[in-house]
Protein backbone atom coordinates (compact mmCIF):
# COMPACT_ATOMS: atom_id res chain seq x y z
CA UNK A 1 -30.80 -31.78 -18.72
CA UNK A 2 -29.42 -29.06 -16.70
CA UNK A 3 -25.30 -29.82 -15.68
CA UNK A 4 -24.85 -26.12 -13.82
CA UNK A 5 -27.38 -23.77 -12.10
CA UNK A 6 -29.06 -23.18 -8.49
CA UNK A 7 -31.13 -25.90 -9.31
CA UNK A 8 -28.42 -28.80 -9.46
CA UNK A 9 -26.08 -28.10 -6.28
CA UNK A 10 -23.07 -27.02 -8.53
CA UNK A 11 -21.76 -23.85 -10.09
CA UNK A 12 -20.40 -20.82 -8.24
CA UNK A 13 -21.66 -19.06 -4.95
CA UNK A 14 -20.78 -15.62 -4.98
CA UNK A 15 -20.37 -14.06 -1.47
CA UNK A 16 -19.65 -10.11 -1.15
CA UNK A 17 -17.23 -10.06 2.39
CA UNK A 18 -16.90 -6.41 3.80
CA UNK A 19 -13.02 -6.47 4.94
CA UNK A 20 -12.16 -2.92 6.76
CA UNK A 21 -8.95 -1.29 6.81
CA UNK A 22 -6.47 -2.22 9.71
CA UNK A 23 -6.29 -0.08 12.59
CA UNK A 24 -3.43 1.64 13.77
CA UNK A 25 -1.65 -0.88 15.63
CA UNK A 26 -2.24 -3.69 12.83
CA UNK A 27 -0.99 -0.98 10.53
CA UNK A 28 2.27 -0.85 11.75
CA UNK A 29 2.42 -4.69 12.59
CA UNK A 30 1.90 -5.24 8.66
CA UNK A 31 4.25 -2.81 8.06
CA UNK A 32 6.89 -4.43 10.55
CA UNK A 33 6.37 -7.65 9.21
CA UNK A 34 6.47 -6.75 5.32
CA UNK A 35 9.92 -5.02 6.20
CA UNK A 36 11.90 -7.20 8.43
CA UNK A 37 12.49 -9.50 5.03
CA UNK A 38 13.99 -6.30 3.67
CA UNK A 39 17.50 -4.83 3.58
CA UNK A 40 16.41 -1.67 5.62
CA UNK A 41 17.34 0.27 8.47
CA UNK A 42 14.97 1.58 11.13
CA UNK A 43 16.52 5.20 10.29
CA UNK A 44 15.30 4.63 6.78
CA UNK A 45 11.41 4.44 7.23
CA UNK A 46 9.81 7.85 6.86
CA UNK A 47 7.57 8.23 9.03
CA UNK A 48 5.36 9.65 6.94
CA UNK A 49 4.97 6.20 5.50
CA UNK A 50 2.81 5.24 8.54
CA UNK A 51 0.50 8.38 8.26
CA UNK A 52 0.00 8.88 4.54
CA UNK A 53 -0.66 5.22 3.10
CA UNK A 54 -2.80 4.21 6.47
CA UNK A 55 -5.87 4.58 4.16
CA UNK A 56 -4.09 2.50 1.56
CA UNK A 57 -5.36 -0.87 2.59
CA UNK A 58 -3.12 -3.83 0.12
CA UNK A 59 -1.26 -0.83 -1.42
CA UNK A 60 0.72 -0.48 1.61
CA UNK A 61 2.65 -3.62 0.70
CA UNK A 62 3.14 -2.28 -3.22
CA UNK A 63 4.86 0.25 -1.86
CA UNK A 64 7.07 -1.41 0.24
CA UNK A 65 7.64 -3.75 -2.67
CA UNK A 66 8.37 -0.76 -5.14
CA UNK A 67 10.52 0.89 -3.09
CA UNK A 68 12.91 -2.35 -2.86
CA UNK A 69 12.62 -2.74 -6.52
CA UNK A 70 14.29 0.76 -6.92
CA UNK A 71 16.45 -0.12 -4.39
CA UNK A 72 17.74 -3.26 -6.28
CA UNK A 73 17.83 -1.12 -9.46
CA UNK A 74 19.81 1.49 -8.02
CA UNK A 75 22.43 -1.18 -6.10
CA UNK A 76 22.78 -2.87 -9.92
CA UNK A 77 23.91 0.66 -11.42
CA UNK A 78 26.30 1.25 -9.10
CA UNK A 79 28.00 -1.76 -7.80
CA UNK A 80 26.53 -1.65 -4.01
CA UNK A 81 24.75 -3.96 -2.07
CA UNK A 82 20.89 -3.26 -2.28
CA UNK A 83 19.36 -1.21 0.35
CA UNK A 84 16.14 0.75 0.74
CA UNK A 85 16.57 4.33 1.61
CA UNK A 86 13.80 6.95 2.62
CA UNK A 87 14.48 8.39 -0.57
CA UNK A 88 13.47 5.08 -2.21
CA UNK A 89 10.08 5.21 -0.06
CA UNK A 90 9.50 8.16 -0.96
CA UNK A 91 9.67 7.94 -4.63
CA UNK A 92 7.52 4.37 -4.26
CA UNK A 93 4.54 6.53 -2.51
CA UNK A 94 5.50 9.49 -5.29
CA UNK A 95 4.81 6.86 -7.58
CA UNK A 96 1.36 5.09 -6.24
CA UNK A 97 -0.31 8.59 -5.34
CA UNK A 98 0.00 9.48 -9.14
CA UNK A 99 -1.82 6.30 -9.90
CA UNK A 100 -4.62 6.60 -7.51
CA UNK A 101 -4.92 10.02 -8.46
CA UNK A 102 -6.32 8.80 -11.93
CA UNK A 103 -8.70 6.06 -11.08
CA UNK A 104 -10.03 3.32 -14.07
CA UNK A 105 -12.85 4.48 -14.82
């Protein structure tokens, strides 16, 4: 008796969904959105940011991420409230262009 397969209704349907990269307006709406829950000023975002990660895709939102986590990190050294700084984006993209650099093979 056969419990899983095509043959019984059950089991797993795998689907292959083609999802593009954002254009350049929903590029900087993710963008907006990911960074109004963060302690940063407007001043603060490189704008580099926008142009080098816009063929990032979900990395985008690592780096955001990242560059709070040093900016925690560098608030719990020294005693200050946490903020991210350009200089804290710009060590997050340092950071993930190393790693794409060297893909898994």
């Amino acid at each position: 008796m056969e419990i899983y397969g095509p043959n019984t209704g059950t089991g797993r349907l795998d689907y292959i969904t083609n999802v593009p990269l954002p254009d350049e307006v929903a590029h900087k709406a993710i963008l907006n959105n990911v960074l109004k829950e963060l302690p940063v000023q407007e001043q603060d975002i490189p704008c580099s940011l926008i142009n080098e990660t816009r063929d990032y895709g979900g990395t985008l939102i690592k780096i955001i991420k990242y560059a709070n986590k040093l900016a925690q990190q560098h608030s719990t050294e020294d005693d200050t409230p946490a903020e991210v700084h350009e200089h804290h984006f710009n060590r997050a993209m340092l950071f993930f262009k190393e790693s794409l650099r060297y893909p898994i093979d």
